[in-house]
N, C-alpha and C. Protein backbone atom coordinates (compact mmCIF):
# COMPACT_ATOMS: atom_id res chain seq x y z
N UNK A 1 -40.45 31.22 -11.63
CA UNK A 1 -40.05 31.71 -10.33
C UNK A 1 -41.09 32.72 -9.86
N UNK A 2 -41.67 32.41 -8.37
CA UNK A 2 -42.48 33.31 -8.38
C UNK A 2 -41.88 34.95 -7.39
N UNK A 3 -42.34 35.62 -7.57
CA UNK A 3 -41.81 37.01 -6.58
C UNK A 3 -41.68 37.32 -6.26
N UNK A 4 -42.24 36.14 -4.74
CA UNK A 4 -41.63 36.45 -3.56
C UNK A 4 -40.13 35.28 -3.69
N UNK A 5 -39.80 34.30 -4.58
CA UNK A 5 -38.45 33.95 -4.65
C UNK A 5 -38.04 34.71 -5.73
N UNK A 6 -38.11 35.83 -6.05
CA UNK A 6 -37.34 36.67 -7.26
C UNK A 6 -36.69 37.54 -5.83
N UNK A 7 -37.61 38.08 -4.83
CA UNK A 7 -37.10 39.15 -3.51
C UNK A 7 -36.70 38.33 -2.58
N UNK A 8 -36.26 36.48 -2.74
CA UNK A 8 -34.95 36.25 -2.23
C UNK A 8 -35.51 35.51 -1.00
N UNK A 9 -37.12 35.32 -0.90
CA UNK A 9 -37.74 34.41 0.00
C UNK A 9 -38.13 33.14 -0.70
N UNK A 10 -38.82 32.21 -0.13
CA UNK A 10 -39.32 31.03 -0.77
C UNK A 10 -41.15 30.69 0.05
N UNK A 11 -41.53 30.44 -0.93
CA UNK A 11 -42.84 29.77 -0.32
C UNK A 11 -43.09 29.33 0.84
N UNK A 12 -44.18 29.38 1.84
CA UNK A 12 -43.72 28.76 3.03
C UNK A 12 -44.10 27.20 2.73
N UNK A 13 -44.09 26.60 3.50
CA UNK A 13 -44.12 24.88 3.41
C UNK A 13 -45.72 24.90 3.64
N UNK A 14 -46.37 23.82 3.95
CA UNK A 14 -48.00 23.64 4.41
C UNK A 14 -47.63 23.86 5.76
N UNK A 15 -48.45 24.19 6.42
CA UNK A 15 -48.21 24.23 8.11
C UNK A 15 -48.43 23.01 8.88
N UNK A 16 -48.07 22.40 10.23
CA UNK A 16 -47.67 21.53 10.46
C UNK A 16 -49.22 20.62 10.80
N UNK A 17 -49.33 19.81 11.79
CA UNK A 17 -50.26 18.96 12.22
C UNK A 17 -51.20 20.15 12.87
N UNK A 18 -52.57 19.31 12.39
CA UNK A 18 -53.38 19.95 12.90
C UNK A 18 -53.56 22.02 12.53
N UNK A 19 -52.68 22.08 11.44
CA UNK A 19 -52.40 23.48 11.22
C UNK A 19 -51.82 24.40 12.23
N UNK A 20 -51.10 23.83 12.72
CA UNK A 20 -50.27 24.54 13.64
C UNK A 20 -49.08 25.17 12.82
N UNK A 21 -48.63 26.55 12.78
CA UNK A 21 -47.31 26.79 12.29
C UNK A 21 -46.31 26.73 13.55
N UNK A 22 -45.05 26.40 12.75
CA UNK A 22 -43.31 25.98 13.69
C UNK A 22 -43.23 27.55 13.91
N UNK A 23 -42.73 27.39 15.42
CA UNK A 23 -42.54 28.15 15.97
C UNK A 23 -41.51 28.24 16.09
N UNK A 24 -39.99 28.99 17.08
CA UNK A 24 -39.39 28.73 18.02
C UNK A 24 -39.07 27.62 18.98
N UNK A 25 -40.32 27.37 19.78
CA UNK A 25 -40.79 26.37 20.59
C UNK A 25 -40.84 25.18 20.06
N UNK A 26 -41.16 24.89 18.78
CA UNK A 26 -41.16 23.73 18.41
C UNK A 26 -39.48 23.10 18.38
N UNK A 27 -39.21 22.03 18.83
CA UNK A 27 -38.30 21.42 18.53
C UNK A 27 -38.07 21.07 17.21
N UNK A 28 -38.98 20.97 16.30
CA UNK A 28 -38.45 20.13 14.85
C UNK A 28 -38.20 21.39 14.21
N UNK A 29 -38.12 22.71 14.41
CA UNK A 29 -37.33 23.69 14.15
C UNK A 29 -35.69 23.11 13.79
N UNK A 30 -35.25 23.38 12.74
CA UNK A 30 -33.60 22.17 12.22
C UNK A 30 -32.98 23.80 13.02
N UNK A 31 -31.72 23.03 13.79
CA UNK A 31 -30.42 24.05 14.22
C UNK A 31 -29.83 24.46 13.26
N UNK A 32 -29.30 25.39 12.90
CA UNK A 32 -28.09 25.62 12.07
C UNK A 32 -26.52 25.84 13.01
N UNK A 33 -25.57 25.21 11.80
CA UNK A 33 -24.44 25.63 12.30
C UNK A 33 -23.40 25.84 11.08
N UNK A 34 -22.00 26.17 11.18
CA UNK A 34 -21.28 26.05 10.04
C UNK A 34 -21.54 25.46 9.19
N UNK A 35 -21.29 24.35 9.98
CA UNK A 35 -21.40 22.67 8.76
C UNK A 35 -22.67 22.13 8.04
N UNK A 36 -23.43 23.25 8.51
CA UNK A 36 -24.98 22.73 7.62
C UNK A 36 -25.55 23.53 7.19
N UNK A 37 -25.20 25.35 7.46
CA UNK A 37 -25.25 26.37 6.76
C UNK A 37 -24.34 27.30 6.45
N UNK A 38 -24.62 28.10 5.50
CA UNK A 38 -23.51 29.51 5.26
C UNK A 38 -24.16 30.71 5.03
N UNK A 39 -23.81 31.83 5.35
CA UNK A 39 -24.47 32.95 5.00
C UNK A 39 -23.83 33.84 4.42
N UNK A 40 -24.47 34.74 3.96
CA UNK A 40 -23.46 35.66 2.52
C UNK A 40 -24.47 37.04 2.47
N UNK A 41 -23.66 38.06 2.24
CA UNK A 41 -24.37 39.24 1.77
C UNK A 41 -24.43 39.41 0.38
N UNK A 42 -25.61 39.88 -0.21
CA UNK A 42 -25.64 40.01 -1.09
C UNK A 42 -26.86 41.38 -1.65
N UNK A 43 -26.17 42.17 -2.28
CA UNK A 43 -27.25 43.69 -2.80
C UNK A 43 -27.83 44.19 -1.20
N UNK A 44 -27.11 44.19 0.00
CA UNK A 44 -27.07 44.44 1.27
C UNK A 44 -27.91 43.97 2.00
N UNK A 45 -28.08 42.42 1.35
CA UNK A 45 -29.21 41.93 2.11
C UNK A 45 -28.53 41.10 2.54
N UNK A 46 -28.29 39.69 3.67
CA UNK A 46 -27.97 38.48 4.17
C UNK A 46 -29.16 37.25 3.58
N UNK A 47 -27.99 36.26 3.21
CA UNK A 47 -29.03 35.68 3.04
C UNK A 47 -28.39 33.89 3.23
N UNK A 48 -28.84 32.85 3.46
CA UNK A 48 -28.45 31.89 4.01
C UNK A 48 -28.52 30.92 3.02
N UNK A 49 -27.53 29.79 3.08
CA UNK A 49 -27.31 28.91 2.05
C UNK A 49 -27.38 27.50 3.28
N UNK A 50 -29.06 26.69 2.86
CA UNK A 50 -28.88 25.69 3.62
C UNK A 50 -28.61 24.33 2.38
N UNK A 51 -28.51 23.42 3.00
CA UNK A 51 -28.45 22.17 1.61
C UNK A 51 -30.12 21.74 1.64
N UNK A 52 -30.99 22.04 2.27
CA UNK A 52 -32.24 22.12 2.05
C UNK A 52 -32.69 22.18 0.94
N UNK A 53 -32.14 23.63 0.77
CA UNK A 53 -32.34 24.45 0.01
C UNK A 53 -31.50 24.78 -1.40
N UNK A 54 -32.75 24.60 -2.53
CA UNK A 54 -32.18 24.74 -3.82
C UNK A 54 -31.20 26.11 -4.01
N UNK A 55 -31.78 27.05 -4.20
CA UNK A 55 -31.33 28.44 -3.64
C UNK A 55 -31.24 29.34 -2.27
N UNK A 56 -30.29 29.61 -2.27
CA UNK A 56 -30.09 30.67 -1.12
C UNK A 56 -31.48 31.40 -0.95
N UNK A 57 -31.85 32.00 0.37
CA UNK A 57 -32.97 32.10 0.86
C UNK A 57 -32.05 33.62 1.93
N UNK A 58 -33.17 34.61 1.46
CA UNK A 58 -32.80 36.01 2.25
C UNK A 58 -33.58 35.63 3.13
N UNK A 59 -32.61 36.17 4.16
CA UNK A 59 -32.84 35.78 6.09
C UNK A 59 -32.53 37.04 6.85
N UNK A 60 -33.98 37.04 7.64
CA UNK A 60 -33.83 38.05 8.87
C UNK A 60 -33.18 37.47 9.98
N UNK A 61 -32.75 38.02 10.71
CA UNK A 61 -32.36 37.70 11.96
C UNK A 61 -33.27 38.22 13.28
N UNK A 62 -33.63 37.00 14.40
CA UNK A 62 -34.38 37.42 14.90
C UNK A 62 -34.31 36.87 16.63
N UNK A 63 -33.76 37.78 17.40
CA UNK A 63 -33.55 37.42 18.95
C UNK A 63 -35.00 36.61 19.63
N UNK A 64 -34.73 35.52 20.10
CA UNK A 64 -35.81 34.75 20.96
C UNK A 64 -35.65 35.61 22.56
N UNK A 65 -34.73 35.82 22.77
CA UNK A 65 -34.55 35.69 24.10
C UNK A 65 -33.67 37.73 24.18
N UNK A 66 -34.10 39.08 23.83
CA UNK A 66 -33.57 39.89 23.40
C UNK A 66 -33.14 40.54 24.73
N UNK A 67 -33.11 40.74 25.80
CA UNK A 67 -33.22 40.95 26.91
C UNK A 67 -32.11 39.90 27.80
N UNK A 68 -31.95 39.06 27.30
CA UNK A 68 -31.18 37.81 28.17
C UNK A 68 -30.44 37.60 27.48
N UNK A 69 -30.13 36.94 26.33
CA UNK A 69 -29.22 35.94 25.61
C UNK A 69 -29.10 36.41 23.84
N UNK A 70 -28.21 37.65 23.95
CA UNK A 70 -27.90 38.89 23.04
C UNK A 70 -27.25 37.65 22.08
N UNK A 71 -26.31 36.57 22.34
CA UNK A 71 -26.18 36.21 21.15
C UNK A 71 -26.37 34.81 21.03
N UNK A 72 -27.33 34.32 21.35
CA UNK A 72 -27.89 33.05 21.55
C UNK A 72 -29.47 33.25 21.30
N UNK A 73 -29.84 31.62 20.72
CA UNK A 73 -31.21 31.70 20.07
C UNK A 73 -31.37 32.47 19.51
N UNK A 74 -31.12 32.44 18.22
CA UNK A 74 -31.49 33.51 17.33
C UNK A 74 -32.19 32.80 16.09
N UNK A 75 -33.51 32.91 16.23
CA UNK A 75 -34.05 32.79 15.29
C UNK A 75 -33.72 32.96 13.47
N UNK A 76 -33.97 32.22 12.22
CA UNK A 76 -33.61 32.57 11.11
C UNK A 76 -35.17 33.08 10.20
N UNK A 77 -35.24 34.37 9.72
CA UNK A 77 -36.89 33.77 9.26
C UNK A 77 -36.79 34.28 8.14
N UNK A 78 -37.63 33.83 6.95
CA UNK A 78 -37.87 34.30 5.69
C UNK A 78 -38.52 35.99 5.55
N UNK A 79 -38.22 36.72 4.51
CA UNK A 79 -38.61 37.59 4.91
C UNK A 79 -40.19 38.32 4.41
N UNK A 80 -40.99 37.15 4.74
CA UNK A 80 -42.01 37.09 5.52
C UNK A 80 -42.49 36.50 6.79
N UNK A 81 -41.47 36.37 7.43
CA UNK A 81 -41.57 35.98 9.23
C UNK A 81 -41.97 34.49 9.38
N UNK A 82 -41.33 34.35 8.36
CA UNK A 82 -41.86 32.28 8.37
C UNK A 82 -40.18 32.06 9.24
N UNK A 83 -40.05 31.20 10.10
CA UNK A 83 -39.04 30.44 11.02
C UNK A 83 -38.21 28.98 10.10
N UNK A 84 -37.48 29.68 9.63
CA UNK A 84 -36.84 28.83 8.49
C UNK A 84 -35.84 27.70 9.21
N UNK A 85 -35.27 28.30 10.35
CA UNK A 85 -34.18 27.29 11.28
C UNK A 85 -33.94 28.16 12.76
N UNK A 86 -33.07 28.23 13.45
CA UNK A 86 -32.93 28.71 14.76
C UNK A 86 -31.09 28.24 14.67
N UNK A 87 -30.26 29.15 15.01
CA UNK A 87 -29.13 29.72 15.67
C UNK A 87 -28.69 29.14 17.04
N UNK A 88 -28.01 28.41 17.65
CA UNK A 88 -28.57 27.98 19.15
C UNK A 88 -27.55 29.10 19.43
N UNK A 89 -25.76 29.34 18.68
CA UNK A 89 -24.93 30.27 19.83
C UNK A 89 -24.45 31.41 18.41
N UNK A 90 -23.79 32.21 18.29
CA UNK A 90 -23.33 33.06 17.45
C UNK A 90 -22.21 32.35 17.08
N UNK A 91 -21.68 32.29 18.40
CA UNK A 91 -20.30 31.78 18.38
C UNK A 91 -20.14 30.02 17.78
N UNK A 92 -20.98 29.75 17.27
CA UNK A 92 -20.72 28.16 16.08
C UNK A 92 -20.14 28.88 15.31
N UNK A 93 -20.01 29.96 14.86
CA UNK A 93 -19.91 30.62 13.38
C UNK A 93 -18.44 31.24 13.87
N UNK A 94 -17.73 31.37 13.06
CA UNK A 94 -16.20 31.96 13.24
C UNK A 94 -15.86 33.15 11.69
N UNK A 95 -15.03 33.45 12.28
CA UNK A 95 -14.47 34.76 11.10
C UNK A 95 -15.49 35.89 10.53
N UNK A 96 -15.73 36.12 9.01
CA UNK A 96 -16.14 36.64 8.59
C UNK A 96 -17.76 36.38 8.83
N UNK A 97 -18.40 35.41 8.56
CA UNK A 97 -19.66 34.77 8.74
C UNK A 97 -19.61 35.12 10.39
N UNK A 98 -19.25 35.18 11.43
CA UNK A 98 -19.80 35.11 12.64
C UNK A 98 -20.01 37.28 12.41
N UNK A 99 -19.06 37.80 12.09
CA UNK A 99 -19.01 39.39 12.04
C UNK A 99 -20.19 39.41 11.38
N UNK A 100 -20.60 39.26 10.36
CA UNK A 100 -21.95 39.25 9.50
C UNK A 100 -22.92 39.28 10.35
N UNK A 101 -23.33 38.27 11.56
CA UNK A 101 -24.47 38.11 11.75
C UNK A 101 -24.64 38.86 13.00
N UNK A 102 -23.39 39.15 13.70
CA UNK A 102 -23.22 40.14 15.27
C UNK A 102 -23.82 41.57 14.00
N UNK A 103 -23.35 41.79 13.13
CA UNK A 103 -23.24 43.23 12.42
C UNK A 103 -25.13 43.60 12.32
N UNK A 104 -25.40 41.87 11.59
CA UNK A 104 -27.08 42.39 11.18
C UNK A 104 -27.85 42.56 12.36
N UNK A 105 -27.51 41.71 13.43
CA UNK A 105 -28.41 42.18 14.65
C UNK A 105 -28.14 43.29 15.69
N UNK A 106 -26.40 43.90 15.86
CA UNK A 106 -26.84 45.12 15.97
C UNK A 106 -27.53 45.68 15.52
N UNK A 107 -27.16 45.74 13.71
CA UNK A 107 -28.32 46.98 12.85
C UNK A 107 -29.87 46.82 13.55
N UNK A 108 -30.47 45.43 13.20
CA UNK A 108 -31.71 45.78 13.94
C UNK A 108 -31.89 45.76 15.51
N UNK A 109 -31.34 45.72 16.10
CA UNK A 109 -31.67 45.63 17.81
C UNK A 109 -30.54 46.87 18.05
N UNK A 110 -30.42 47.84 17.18
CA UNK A 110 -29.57 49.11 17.48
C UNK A 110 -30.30 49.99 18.51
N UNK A 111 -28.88 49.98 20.00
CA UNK A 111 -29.85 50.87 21.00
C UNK A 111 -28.64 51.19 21.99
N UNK A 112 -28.51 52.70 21.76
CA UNK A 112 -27.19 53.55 22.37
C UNK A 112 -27.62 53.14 24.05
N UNK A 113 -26.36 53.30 24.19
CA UNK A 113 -26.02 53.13 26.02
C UNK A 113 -26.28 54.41 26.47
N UNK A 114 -27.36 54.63 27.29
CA UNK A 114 -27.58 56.27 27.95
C UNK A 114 -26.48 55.98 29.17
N UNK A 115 -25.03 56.95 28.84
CA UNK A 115 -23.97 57.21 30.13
C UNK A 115 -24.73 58.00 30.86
N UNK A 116 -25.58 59.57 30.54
CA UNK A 116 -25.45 60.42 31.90
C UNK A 116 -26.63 61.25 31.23
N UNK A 117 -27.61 61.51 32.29
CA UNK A 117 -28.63 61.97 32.27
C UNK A 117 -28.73 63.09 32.13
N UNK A 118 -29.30 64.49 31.97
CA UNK A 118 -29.07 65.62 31.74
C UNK A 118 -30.30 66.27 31.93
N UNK A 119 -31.61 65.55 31.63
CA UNK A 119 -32.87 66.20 32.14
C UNK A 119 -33.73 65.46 31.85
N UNK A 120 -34.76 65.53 32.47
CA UNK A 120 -36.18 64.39 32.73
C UNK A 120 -37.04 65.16 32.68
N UNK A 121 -38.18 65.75 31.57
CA UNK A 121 -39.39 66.78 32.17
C UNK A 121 -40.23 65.89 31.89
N UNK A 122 -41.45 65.91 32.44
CA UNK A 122 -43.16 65.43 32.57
C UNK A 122 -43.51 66.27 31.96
N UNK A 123 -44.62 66.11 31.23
CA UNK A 123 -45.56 66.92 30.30
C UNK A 123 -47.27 66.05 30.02
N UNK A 124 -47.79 66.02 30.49
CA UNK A 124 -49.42 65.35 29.73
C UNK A 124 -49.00 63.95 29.19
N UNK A 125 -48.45 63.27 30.37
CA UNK A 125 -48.20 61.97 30.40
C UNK A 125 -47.00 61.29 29.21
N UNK A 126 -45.88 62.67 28.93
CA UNK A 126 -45.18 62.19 28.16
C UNK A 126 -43.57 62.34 29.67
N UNK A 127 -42.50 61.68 29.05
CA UNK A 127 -41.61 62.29 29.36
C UNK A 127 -40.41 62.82 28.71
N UNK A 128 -39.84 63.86 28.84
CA UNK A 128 -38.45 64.25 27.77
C UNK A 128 -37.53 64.28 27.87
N UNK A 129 -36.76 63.62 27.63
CA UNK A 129 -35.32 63.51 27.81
C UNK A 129 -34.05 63.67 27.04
N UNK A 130 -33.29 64.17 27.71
CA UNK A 130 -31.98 64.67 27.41
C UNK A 130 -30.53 63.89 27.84
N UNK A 131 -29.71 63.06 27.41
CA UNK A 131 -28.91 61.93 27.61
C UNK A 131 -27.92 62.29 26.61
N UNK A 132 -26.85 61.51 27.55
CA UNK A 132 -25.50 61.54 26.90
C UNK A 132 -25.62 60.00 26.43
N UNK A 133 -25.14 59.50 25.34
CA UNK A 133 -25.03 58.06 24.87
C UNK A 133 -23.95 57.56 24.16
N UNK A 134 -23.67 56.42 24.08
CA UNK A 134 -23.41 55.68 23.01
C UNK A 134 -22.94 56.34 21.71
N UNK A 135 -23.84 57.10 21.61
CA UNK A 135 -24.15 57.67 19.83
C UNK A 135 -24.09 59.17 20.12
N UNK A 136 -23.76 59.67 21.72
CA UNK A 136 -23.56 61.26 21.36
C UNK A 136 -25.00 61.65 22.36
N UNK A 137 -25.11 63.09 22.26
CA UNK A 137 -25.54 63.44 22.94
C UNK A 137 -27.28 63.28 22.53
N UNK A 138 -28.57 63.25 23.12
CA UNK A 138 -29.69 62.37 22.18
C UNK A 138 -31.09 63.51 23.24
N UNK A 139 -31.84 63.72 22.53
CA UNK A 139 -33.40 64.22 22.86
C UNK A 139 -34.57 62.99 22.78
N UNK A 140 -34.77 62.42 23.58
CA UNK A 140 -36.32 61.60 22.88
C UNK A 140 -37.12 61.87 23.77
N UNK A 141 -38.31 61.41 23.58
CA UNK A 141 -39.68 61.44 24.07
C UNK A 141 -40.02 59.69 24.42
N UNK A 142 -40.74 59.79 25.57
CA UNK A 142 -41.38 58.60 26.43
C UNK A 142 -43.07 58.97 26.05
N UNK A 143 -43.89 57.71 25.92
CA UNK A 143 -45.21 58.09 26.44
C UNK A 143 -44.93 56.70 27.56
N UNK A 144 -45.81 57.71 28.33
CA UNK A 144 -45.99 56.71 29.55
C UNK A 144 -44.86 56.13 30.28
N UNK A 145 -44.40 56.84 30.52
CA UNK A 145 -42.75 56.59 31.14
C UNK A 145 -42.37 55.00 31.75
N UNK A 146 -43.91 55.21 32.32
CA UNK A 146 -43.51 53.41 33.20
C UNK A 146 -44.01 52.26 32.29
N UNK A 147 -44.71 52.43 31.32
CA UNK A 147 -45.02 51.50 30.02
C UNK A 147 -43.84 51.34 29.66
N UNK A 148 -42.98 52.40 29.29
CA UNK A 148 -41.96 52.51 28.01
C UNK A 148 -40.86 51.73 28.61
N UNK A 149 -40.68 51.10 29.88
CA UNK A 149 -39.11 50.85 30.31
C UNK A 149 -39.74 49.61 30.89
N UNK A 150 -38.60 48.72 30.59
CA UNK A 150 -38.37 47.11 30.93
C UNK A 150 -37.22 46.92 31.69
N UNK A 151 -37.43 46.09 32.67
CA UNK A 151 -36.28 46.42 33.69
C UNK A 151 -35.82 44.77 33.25
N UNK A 152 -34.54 44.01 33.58
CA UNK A 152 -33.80 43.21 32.47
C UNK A 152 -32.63 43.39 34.32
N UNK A 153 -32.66 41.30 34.34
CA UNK A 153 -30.96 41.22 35.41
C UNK A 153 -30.44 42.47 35.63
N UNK A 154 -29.21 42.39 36.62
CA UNK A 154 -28.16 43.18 36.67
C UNK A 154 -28.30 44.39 37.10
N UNK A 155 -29.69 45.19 36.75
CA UNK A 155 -29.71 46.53 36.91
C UNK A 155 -30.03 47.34 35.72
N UNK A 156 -30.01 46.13 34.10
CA UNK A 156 -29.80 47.04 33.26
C UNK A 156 -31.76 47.41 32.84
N UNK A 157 -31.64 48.23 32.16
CA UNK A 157 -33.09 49.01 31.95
C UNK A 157 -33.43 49.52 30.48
N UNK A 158 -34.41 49.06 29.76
CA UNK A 158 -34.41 49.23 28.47
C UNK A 158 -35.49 49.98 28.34
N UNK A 159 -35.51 51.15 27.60
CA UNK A 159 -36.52 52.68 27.02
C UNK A 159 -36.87 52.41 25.74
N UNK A 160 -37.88 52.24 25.26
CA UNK A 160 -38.33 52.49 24.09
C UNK A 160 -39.23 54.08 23.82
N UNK A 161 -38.73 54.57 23.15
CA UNK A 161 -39.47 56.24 22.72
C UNK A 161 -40.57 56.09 21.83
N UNK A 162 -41.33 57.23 21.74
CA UNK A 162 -42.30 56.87 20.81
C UNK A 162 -41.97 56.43 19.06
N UNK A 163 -40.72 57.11 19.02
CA UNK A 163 -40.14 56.54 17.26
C UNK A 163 -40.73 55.01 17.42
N UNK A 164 -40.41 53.74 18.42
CA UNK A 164 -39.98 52.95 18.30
C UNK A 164 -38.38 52.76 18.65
N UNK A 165 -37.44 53.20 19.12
CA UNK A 165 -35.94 53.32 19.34
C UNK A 165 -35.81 53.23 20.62
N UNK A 166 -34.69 52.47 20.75
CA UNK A 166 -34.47 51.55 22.02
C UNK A 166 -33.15 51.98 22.71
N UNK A 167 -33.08 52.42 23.91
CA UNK A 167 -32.17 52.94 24.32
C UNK A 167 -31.88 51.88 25.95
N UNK A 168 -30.43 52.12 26.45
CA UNK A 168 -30.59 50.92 27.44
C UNK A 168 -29.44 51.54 28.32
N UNK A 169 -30.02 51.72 29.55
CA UNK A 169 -28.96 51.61 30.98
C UNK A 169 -28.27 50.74 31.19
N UNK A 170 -27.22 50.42 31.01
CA UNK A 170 -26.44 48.67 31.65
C UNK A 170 -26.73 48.81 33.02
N UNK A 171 -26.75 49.49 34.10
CA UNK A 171 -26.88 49.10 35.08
C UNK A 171 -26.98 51.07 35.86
N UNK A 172 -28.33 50.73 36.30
CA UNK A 172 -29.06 51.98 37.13
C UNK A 172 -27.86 52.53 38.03
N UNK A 173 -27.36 51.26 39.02
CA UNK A 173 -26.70 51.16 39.98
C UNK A 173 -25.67 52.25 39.78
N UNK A 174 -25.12 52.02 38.68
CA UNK A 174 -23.48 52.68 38.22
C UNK A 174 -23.84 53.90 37.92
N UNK A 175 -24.90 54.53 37.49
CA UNK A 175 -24.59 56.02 36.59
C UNK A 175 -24.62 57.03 37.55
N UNK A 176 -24.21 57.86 37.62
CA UNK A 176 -23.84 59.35 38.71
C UNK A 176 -25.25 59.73 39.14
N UNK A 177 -24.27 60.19 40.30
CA UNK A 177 -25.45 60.28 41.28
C UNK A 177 -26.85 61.02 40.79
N UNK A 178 -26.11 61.98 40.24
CA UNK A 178 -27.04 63.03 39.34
C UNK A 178 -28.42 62.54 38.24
N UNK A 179 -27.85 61.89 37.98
CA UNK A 179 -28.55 61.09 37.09
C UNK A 179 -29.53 60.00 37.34
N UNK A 180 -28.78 59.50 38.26
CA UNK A 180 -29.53 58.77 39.00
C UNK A 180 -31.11 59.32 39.72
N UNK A 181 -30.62 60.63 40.13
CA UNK A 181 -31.69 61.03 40.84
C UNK A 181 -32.92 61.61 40.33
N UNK A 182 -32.63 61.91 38.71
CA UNK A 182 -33.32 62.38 37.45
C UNK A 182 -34.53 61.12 37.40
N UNK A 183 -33.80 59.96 37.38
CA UNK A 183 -35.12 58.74 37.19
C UNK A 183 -35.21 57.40 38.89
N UNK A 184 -35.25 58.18 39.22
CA UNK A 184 -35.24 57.40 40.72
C UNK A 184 -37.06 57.31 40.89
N UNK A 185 -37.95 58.18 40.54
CA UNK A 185 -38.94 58.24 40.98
C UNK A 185 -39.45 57.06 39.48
N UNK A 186 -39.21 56.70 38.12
CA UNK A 186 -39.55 55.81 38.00
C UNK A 186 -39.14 54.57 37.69
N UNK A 187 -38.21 54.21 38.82
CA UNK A 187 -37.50 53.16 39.31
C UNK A 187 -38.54 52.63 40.19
């Protein structure tokens, strides 16, 4: 057994025609669903049981579409970023197994709802902010204020800080006036 299947991945395959690796995009990407996979935690990792597959195979979870379609297309990948199968809805999966996989992609796509604004300063092309959230009351830092935010349907608006941490408006439209008027200029 080699070590990267001792840490619960498997070899990748040869890559396809012409050395192309499977993407997403590729159609011969196999769907998963109940009836042709299962997934299980195990030593707090997830990891997927296809009939492919001799052994269970530790699986990331990975949004195609993260911005649009929160629980649809969801990529499966080894955990070295090889595209093992693709997810088409969450909802194929029922009970315990569907909670599992909503649970792992909160954990990684974890990003508090900013309710109410509290202060916006500029500084040497950073910005600082002060927000009520999701998760309580929060301090982060922007570089480049208008780099850092992706505007997404509806109104809603997604911040990434310099950590890397993702924070998200559902909708500009709705939050008090006050607040509103804190980020109106980079709207």
């Amino acid at each position: 057994m080699t070590e990267q299947e001792q840490r619960g991945g498997r070899r990748r395959p040869p890559d396809g025609e012409n050395g192309k690796k499977r993407t997403a995009e590729n159609p011969n990407t196999p769907e998963i669903t109940k009836e042709n996979a299962s997934f299980f935690m195990r030593g707090g990792f997830l990891y997927m049981k296809h009939p492919k597959d001799a052994e269970p195979v530790r699986a990331v979870l990975h949004r195609d579409f993260p911005f649009e379609f929160l629980w649809e297309y969801i990529s499966v990948l080894d955990i070295d970023g090889y595209e093992l199968a693709a997810i088409r809805k969450i909802d194929d999966f029922s009970g315990e197994e569907r909670e599992m996989l909503v649970r792992e992609l909160e954990r990684k796509y974890y990003s508090p709802v900013i309710e109410k604004i509290y202060s916006v300063k500029e500084r040497f092309g950073f910005s600082y902010w002060d927000a009520q959230t999701s998760a309580g009351r929060l301090t982060f830092t922007l570089q480049d204020t208008f780099k850092s935010m992706i505007r997404a349907g509806g109104g809603k608006l997604f911040l990434f800080d310099v950590d890397g941490n993702r924070f998200v408006i559902e909708n500009v439209e709705r939050l008090d006036r006050r607040s509103y008027k804190k980020i109106e200029l980079y709207l």
